[in-house]
C-alpha atoms as a PDB file:
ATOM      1  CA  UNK A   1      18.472  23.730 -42.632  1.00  0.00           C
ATOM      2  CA  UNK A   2      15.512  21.617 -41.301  1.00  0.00           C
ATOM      3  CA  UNK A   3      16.498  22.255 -37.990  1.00  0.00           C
ATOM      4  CA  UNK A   4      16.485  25.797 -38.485  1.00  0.00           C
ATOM      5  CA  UNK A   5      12.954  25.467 -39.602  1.00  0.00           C
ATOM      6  CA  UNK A   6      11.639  24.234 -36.734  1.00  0.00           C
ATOM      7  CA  UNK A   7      13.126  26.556 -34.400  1.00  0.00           C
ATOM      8  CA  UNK A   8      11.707  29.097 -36.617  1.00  0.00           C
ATOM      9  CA  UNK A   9       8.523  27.599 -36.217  1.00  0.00           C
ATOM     10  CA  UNK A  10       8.563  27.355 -32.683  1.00  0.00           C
ATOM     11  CA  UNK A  11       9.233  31.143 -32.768  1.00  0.00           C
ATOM     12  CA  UNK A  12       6.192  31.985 -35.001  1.00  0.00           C
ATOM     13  CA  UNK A  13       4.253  29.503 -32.893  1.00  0.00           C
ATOM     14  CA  UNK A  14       5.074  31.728 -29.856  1.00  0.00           C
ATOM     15  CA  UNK A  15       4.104  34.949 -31.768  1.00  0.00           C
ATOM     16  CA  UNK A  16       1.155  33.506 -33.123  1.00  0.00           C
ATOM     17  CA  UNK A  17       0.055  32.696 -29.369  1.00  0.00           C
ATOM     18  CA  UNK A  18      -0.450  29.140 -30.324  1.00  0.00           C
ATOM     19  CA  UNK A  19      -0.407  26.479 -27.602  1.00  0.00           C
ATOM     20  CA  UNK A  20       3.017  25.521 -25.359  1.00  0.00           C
ATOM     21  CA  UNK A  21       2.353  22.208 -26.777  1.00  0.00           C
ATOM     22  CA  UNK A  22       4.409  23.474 -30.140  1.00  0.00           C
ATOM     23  CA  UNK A  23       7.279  23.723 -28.105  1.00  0.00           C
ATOM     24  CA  UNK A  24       6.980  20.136 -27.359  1.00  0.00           C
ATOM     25  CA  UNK A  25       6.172  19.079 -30.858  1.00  0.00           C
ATOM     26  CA  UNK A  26       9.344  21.306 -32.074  1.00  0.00           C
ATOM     27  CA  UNK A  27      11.496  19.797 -29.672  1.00  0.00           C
ATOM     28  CA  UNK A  28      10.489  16.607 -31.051  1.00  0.00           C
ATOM     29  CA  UNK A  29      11.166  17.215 -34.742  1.00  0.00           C
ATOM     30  CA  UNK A  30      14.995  18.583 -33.597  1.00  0.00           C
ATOM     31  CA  UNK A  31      15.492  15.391 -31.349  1.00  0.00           C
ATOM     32  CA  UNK A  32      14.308  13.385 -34.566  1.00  0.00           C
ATOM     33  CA  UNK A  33      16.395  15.166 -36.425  1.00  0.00           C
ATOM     34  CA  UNK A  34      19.163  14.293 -34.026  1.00  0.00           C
ATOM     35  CA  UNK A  35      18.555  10.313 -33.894  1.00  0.00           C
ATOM     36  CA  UNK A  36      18.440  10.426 -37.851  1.00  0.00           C
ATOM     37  CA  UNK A  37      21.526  11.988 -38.195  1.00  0.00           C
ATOM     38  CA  UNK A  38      23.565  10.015 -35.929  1.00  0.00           C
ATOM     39  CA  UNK A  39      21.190   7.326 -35.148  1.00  0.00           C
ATOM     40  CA  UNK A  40      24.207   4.660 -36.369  1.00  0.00           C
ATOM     41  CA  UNK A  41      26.514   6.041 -34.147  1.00  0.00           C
ATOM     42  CA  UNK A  42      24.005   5.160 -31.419  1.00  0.00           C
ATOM     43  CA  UNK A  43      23.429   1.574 -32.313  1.00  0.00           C
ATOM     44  CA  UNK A  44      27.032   1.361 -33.134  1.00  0.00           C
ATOM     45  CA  UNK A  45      27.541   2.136 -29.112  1.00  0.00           C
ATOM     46  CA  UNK A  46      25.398  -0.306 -28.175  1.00  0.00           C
ATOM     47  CA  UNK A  47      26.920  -3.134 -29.644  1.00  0.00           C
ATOM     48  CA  UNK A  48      30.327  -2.403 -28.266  1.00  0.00           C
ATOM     49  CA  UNK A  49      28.672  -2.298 -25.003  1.00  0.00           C
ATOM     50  CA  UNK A  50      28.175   1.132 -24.034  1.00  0.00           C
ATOM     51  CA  UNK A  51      24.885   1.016 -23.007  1.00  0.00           C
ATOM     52  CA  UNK A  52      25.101   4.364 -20.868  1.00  0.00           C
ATOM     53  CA  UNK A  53      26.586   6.626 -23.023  1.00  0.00           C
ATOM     54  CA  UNK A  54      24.472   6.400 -25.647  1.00  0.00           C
ATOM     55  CA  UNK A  55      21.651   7.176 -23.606  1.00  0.00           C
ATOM     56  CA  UNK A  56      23.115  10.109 -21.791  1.00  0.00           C
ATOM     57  CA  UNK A  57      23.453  11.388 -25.258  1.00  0.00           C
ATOM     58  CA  UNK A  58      20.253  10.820 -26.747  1.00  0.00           C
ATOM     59  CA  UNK A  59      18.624  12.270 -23.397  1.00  0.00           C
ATOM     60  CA  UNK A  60      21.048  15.338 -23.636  1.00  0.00           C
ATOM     61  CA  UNK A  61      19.916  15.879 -27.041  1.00  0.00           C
ATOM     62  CA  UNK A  62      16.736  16.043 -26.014  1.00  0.00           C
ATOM     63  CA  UNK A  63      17.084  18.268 -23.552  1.00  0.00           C
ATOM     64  CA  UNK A  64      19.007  20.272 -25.878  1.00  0.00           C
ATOM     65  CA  UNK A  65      16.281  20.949 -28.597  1.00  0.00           C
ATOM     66  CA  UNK A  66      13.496  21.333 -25.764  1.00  0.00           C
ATOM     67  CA  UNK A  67      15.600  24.385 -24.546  1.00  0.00           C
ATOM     68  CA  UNK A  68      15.987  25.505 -28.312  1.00  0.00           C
ATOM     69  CA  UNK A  69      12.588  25.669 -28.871  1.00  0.00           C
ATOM     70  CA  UNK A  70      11.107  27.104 -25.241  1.00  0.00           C
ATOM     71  CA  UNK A  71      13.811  29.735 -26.015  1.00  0.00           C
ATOM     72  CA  UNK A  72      12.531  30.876 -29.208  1.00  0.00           C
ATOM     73  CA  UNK A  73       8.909  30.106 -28.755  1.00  0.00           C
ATOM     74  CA  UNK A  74       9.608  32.662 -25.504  1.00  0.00           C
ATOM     75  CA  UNK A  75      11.583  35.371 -27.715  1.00  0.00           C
ATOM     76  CA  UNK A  76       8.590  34.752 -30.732  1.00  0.00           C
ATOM     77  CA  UNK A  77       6.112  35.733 -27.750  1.00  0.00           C
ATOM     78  CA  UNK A  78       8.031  39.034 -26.165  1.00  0.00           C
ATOM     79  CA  UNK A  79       7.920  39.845 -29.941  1.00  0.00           C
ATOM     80  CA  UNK A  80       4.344  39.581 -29.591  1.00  0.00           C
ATOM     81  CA  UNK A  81       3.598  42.104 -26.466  1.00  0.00           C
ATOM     82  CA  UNK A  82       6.200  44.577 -27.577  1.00  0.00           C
END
C-alpha cells in the first residue's frame, strides 16, 4: 500500500507541476521500500558468496521504481495540459 502511495504521489507531483526532482525522491522511497522488504535476502546472498547477483538486483530495482515514477509523474502531467 505504501508503494502505491508514492507512485500516487509522483503522479500528483506531475499534475501539480512540481519539480522532476519528485520523480527522483519517489523512486527513492519505492527502492527503500524494496531493500526493506527483502533487504535479508540481500545480505543473505552475500554471505554465500554471490556478490553479483545481489547487486544486479538491487540496481534493477532501482531502475524499476525510477521508471514507475517518471511514468506516472508523465501521465499526472498530460493530465495537467488536457
Amino acid at each position: 500500500m505504501i508503494a502505491y502511495t508514492a507512485i500516487f504521489a509522483a503522479a500528483l507531483s506531475g499534475y501539480a507541476g512540481v519539480g522532476l526532482w519528485a520523480v527522483a525522491l519517489t523512486a527513492l522511497a519505492l527502492a527503500s521500500l524494496s531493500h526493506a522488504e527483502y533487504g535479508g535476502l540481500y545480505r543473505r546472498g552475500k554471505e554465500l558468496g554471490l556478490i553479483g547477483v545481489p547487486q544486479s538486483t538491487m540496481l534493477q530495482s532501482a531502475c524499476n521504481a525510477l521508471m514507475a515514477t517518471g511514468t506516472a509523474y508523465a501521465v499526472g502531467l498530460v493530465f495537467r495540459l488536457v
